[in-house]
C-alpha atoms as a PDB file:
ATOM      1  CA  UNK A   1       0.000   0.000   0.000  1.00  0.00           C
ATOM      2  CA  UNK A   2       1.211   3.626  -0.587  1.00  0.00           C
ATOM      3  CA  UNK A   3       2.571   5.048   2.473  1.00  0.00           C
ATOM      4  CA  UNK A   4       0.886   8.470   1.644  1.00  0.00           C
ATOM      5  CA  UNK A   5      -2.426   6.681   1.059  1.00  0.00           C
ATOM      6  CA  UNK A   6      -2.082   4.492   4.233  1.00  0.00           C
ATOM      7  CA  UNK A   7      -1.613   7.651   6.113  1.00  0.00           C
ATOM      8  CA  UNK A   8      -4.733   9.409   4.697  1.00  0.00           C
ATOM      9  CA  UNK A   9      -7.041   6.462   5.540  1.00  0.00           C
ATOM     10  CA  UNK A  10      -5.728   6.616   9.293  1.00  0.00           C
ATOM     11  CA  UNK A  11      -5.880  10.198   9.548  1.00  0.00           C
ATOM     12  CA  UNK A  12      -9.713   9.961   8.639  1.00  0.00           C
ATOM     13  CA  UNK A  13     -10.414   6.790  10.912  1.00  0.00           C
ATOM     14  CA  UNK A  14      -8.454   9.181  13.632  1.00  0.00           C
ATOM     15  CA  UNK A  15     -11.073  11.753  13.407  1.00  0.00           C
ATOM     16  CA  UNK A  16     -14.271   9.254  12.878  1.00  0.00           C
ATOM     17  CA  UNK A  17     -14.506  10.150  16.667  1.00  0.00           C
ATOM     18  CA  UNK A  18     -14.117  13.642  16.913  1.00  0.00           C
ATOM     19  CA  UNK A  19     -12.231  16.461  15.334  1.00  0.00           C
ATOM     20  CA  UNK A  20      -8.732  16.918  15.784  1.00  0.00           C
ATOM     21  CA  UNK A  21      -5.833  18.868  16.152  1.00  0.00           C
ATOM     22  CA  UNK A  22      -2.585  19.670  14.110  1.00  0.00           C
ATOM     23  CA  UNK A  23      -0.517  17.691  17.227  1.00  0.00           C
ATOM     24  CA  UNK A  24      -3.272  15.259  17.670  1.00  0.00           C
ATOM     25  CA  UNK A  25      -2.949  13.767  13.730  1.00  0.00           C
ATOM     26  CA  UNK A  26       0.645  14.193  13.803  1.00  0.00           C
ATOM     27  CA  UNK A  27       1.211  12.074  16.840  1.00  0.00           C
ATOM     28  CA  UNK A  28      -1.499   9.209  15.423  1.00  0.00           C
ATOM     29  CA  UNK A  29       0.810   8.412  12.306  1.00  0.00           C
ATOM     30  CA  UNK A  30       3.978   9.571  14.078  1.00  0.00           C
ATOM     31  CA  UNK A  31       5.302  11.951  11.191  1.00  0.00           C
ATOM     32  CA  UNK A  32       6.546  15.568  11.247  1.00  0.00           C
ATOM     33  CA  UNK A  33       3.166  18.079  11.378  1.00  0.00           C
ATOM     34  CA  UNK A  34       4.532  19.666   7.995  1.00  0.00           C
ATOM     35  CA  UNK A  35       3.761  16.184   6.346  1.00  0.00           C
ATOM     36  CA  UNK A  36       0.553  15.347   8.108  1.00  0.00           C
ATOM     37  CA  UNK A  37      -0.438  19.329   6.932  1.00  0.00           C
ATOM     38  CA  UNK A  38       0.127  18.303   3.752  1.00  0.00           C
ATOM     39  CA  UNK A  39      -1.766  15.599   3.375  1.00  0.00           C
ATOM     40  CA  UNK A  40      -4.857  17.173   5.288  1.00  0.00           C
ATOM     41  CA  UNK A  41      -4.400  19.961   2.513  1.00  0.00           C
ATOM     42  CA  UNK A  42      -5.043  17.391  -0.341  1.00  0.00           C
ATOM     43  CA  UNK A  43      -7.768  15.385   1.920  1.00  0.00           C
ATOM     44  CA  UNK A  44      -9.621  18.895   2.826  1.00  0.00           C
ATOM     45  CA  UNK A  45      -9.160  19.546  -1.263  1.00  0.00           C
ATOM     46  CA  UNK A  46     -11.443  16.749  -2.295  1.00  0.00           C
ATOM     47  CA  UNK A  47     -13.779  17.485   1.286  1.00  0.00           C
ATOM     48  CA  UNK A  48     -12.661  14.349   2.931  1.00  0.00           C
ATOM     49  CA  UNK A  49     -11.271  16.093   5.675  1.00  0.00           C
ATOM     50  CA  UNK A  50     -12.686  19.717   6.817  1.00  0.00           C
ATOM     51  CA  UNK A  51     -11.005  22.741   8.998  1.00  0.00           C
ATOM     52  CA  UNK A  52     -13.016  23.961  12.532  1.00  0.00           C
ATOM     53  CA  UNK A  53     -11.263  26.965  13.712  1.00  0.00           C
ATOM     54  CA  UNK A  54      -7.773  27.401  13.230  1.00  0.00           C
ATOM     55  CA  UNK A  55      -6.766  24.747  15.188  1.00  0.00           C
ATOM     56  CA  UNK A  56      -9.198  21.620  14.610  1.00  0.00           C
ATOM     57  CA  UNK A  57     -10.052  18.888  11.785  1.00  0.00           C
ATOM     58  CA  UNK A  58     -12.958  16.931  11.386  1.00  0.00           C
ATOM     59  CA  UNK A  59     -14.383  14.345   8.769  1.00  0.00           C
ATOM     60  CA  UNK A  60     -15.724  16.262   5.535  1.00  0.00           C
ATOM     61  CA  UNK A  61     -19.122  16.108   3.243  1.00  0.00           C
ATOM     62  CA  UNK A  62     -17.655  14.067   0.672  1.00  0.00           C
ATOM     63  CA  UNK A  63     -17.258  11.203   3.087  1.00  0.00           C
ATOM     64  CA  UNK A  64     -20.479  11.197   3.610  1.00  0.00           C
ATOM     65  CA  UNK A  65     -21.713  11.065   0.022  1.00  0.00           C
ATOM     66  CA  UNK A  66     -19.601   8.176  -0.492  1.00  0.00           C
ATOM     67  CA  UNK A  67     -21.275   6.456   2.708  1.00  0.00           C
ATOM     68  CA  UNK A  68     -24.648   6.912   1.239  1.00  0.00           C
ATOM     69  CA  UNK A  69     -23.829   5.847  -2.041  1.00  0.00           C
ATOM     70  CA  UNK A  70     -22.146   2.584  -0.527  1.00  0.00           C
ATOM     71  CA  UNK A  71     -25.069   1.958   1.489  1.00  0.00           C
ATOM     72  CA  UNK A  72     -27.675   2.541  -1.260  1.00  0.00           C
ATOM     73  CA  UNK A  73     -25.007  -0.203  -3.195  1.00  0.00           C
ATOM     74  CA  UNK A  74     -26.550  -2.759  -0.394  1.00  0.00           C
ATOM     75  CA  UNK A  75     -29.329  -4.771  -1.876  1.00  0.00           C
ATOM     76  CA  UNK A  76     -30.128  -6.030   1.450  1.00  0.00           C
ATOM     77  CA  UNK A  77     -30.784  -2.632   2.715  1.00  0.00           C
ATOM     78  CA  UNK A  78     -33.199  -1.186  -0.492  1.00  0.00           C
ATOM     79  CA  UNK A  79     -34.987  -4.431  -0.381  1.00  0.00           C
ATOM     80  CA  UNK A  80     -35.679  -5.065   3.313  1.00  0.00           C
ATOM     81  CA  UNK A  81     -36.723  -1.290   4.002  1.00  0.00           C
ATOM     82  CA  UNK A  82     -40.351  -1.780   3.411  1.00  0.00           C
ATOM     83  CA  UNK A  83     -40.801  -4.487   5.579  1.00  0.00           C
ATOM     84  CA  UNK A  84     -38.511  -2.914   8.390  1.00  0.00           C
ATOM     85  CA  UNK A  85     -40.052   0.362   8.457  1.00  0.00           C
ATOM     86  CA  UNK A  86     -43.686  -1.286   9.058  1.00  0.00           C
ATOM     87  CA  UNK A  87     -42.327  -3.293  11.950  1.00  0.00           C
ATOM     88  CA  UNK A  88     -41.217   0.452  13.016  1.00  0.00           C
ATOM     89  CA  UNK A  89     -44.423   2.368  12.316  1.00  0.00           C
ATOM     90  CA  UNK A  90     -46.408  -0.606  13.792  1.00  0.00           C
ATOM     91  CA  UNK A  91     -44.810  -1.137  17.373  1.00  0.00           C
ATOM     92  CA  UNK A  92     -43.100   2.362  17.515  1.00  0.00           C
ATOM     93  CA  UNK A  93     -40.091   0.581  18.719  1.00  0.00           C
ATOM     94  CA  UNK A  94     -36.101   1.337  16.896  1.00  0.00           C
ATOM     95  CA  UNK A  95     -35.822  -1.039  13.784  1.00  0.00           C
ATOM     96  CA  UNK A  96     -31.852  -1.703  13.188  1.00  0.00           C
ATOM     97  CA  UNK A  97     -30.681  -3.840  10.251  1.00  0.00           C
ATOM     98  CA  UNK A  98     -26.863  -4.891  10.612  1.00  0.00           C
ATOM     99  CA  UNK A  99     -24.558  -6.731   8.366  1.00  0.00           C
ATOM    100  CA  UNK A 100     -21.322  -8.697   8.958  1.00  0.00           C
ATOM    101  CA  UNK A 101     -18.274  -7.087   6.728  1.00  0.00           C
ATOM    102  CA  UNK A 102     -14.655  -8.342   7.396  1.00  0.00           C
ATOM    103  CA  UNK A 103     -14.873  -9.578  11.218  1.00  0.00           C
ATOM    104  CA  UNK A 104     -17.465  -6.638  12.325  1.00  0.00           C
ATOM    105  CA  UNK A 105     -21.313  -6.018  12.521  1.00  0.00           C
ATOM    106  CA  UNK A 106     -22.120  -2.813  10.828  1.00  0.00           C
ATOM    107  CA  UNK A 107     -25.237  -1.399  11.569  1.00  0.00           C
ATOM    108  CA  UNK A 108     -26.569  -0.606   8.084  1.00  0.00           C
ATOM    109  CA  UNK A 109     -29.314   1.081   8.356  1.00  0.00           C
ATOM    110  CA  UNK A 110     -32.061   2.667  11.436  1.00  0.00           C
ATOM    111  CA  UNK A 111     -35.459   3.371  11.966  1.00  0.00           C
ATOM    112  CA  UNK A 112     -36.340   5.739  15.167  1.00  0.00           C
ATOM    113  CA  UNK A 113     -38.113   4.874  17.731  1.00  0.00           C
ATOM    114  CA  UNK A 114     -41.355   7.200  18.197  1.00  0.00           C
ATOM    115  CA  UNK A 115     -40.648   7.286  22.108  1.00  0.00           C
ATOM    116  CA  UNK A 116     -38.853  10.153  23.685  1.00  0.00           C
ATOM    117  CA  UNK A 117     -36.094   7.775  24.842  1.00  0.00           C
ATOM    118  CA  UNK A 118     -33.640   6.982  21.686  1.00  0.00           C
ATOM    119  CA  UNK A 119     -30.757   4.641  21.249  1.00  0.00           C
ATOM    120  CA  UNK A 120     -27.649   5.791  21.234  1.00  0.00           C
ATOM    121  CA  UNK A 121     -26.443   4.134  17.555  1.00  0.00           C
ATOM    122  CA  UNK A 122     -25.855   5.335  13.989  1.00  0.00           C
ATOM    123  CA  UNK A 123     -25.824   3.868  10.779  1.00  0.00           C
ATOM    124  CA  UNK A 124     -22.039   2.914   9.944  1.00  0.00           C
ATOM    125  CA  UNK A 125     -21.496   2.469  14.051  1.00  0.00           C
ATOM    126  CA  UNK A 126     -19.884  -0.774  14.889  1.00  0.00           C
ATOM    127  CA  UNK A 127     -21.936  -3.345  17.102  1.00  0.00           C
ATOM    128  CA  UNK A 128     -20.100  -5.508  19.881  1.00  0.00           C
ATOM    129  CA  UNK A 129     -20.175  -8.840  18.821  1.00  0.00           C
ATOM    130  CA  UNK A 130     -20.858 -10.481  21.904  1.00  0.00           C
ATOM    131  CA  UNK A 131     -23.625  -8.918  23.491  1.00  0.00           C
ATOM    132  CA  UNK A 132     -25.681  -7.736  21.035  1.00  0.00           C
ATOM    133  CA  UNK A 133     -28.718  -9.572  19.366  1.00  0.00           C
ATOM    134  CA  UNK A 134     -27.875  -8.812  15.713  1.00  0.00           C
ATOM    135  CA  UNK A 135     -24.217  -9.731  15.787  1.00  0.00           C
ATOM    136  CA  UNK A 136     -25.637 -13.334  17.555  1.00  0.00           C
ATOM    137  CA  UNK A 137     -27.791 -14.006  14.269  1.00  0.00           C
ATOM    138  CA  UNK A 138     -25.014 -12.537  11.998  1.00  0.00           C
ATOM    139  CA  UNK A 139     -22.522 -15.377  13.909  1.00  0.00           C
ATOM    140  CA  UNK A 140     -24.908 -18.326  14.633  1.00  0.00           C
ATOM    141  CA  UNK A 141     -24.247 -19.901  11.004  1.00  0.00           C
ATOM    142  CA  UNK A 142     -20.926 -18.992  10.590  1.00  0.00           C
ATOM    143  CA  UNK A 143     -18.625 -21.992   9.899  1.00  0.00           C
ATOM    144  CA  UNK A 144     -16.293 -20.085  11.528  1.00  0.00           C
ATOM    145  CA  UNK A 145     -18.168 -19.021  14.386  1.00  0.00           C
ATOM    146  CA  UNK A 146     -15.730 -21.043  17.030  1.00  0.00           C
ATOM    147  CA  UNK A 147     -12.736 -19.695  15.951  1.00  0.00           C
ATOM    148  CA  UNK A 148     -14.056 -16.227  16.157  1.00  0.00           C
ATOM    149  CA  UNK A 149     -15.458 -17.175  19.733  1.00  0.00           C
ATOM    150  CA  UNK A 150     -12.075 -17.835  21.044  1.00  0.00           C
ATOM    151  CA  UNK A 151     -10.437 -14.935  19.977  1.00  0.00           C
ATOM    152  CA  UNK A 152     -13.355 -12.311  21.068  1.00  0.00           C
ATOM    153  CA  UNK A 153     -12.849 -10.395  23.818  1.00  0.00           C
ATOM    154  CA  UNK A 154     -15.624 -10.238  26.212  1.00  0.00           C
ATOM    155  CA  UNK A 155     -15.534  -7.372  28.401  1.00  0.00           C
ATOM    156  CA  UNK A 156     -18.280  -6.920  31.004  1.00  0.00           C
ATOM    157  CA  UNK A 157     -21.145  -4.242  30.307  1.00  0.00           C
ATOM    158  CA  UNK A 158     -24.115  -5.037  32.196  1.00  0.00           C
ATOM    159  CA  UNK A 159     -24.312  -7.993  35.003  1.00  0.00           C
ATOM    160  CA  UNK A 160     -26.209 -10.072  31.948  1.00  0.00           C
ATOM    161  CA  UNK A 161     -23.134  -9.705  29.650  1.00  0.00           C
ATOM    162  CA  UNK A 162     -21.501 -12.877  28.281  1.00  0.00           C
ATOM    163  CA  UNK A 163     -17.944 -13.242  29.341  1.00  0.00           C
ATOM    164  CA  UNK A 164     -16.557 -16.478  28.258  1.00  0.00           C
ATOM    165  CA  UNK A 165     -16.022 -18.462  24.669  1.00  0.00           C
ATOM    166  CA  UNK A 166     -17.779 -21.101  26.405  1.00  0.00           C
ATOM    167  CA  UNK A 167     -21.083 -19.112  27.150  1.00  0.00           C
ATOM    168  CA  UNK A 168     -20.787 -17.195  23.655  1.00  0.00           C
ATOM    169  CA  UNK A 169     -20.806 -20.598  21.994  1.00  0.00           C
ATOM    170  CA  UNK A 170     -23.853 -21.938  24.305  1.00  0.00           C
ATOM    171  CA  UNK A 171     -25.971 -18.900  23.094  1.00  0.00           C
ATOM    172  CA  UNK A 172     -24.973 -19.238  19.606  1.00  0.00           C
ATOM    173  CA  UNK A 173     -26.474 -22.780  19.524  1.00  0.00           C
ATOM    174  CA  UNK A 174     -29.842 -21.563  21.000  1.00  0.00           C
ATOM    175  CA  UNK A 175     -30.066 -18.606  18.156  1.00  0.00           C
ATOM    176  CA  UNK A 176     -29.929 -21.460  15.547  1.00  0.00           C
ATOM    177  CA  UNK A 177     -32.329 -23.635  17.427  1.00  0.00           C
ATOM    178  CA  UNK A 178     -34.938 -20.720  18.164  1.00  0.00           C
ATOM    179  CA  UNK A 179     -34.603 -18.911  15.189  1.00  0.00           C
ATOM    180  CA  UNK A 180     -33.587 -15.431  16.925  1.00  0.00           C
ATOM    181  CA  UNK A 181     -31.656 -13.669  19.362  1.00  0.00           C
ATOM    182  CA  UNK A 182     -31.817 -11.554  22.418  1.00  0.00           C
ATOM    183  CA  UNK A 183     -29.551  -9.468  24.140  1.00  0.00           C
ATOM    184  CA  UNK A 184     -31.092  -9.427  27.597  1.00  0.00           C
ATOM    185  CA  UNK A 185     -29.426  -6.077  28.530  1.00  0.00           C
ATOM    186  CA  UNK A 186     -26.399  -7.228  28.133  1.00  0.00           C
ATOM    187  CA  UNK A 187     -24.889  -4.270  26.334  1.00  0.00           C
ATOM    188  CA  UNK A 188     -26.615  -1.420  27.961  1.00  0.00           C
ATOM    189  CA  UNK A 189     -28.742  -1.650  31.236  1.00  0.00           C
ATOM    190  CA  UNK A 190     -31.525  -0.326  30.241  1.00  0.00           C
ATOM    191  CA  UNK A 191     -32.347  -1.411  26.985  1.00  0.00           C
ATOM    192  CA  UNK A 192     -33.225  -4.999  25.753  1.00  0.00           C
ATOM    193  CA  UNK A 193     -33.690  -6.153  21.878  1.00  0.00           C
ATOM    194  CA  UNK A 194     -35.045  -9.263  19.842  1.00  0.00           C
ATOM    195  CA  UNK A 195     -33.287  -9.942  16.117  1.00  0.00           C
ATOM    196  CA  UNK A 196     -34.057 -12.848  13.656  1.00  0.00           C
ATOM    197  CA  UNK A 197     -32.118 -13.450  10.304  1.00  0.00           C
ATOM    198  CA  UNK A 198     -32.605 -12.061   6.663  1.00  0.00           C
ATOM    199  CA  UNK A 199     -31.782 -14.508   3.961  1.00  0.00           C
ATOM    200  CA  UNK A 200     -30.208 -14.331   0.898  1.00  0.00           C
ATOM    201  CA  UNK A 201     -31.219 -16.376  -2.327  1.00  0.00           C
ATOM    202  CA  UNK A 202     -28.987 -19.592  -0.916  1.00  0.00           C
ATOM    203  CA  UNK A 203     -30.654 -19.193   2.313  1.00  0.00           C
ATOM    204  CA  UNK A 204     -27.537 -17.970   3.698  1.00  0.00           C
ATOM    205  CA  UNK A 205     -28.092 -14.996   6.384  1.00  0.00           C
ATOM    206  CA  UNK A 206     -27.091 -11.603   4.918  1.00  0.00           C
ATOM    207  CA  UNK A 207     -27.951  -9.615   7.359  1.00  0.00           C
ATOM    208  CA  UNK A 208     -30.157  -9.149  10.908  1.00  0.00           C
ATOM    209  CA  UNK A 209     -32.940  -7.123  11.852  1.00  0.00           C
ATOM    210  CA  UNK A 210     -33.341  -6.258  15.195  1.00  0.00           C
ATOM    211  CA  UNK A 211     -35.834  -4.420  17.861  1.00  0.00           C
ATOM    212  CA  UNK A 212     -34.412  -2.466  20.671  1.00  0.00           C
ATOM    213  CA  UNK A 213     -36.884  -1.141  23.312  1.00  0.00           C
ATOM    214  CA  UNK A 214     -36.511   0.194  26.875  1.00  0.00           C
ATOM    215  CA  UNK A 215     -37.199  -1.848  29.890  1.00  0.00           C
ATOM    216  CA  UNK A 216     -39.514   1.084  31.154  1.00  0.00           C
ATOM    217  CA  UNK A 217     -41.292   1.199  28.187  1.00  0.00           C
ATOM    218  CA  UNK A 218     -41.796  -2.941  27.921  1.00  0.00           C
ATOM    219  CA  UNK A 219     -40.784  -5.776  30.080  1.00  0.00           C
ATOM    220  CA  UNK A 220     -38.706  -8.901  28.727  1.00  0.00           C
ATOM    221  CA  UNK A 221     -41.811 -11.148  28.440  1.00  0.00           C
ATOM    222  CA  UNK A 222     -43.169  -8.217  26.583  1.00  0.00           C
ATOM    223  CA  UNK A 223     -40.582  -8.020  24.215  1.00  0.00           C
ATOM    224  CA  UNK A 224     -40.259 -11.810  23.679  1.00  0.00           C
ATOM    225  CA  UNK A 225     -44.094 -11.860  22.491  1.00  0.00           C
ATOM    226  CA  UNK A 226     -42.957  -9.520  19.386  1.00  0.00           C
ATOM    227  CA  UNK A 227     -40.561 -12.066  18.296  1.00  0.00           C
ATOM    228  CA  UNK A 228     -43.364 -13.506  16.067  1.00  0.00           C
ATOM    229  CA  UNK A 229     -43.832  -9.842  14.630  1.00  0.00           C
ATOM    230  CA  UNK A 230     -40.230  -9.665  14.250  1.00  0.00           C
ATOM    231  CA  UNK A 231     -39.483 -13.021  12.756  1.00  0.00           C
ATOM    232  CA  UNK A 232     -42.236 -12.327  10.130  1.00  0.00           C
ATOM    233  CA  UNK A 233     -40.476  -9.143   9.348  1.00  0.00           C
ATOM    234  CA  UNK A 234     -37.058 -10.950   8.691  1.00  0.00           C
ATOM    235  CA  UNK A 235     -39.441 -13.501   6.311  1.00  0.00           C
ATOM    236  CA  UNK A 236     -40.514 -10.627   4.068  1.00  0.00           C
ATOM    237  CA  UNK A 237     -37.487  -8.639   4.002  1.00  0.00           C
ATOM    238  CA  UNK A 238     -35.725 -12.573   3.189  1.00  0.00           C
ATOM    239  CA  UNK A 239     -38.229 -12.822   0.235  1.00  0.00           C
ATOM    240  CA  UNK A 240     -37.352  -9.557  -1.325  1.00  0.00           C
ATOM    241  CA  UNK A 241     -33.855 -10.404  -1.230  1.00  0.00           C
ATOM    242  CA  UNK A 242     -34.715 -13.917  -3.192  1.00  0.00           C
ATOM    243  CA  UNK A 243     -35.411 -16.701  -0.633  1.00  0.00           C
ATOM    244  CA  UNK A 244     -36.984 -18.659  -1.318  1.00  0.00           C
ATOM    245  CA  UNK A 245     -38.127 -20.654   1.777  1.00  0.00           C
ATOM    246  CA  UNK A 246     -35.714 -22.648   3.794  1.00  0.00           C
ATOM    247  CA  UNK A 247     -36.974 -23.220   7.165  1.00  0.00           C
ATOM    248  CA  UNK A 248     -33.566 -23.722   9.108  1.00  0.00           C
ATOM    249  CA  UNK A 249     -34.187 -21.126  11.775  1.00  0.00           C
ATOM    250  CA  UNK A 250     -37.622 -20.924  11.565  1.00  0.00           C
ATOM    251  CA  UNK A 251     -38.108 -22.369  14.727  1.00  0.00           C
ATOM    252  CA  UNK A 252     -40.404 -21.527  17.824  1.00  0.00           C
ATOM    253  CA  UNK A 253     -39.959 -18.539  20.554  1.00  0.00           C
ATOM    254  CA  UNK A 254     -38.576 -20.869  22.425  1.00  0.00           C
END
């Protein structure tokens, strides 16, 4: 890879979390300011990278055009919107579809909840992959699914979070007996959320579509009744996208 270009792409993944200064970019890819300047010249150029102040960076437009365009490239996420966003006018509750890309669940696309309390997630944001309910479907099927287990790192979240290979493993086998997942706030306290799998024309699963509500707004018995709702959801979002019926995780609440 070009050194220059290697340097660009870690500058921007530097400032994905917040802008940054002249010292701040200089000290991420451990080159002289005059050389990091230079490249945030050419990157603030093409509105990749833009200037706050005299003193900060942060991400540019153009970034986010490209991020659009990439996610309006994803089949998955034209042809399951339909379905998702009736699941998210009809129970009110957030709608996330998520995708696994290179070792990571991506959440791909959002619907807002209609209550005043709203998640704390983005499109493009990164789930943990053990202790959420997507990134459980996205891994259930996976032939690799134990080797990513043991090299996971589990820290603690909540008091429900799953800390071991072991455990990770157990619930794995229980999404592809039931059909779905639940992260029993595990990754935040105060939120709990249901997710069943979207098939592609193989039956493979492509991606996950998940419901997050707040305990105060619905208990866990509550949310396990929507999983029918939910799983129905995933079915015509999985037809769109060419399946064309295998009934491998179609299986009871459980």
């Amino acid at each position: 890879m070009s050194q220059s270009l290697d340097r660009g792409l870690t500058l921007l993944r530097a400032m994905s979390d917040g802008r940054k200064t002249l010292d701040e970019l200089a000290a991420v890819v451990d080159v002289h300011k005059s050389t990091v300047l230079r490249l945030l010249r050419t990157l603030e150029e093409h509105r990749f990278v833009q200037r706050e102040g005299v003193r900060h960076y942060r991400l540019g437009t153009a970034l986010f055009d490209l991020a659009n365009k990439a996610l309006d490239d994803l089949d998955v996420r034209r042809a399951a919107e339909n379905a998702l966003r009736e699941l998210n006018l009809e129970t009110g509750h957030t709608v996330h579809l998520a995708s696994y890309e290179d070792g990571e669940v991506v959440y791909i696309d959002k619907y807002d909840s209609t209550h005043p309390v709203r998640m704390y997630s983005r499109i493009g944001r990164r789930a943990p992959l053990h202790c959420t309910a997507v990134a459980k479907v996205l891994l259930a099927e996976r032939p690799e699914a134990r080797e990513i287990a043991a090299r996971m790192e589990y820290p603690r979240l909540t008091a429900n979070t799953i800390t071991t290979p072991e455990g990770y493993l157990a619930e794995l086998a229980l999404v592809r007996q039931r059909g779905f997942a639940v992260d029993n706030s595990e990754h935040e306290d105060f939120i709990h959320c249901i997710a069943a799998p979207i098939r592609g024309q193989r039956g493979e699963v492509i991606a996950a579509v998940s419901l997050s509500v707040p305990k105060v707004f619905l208990d866990y018995d509550g949310l396990i009744a929507l999983v029918p709702r939910l799983q129905a959801t995933a079915a015509a979002a999985s037809t769109e996208c060419g399946w064309t019926g295998d009934e491998r995780m179609a299986g009871g609440q459980g």
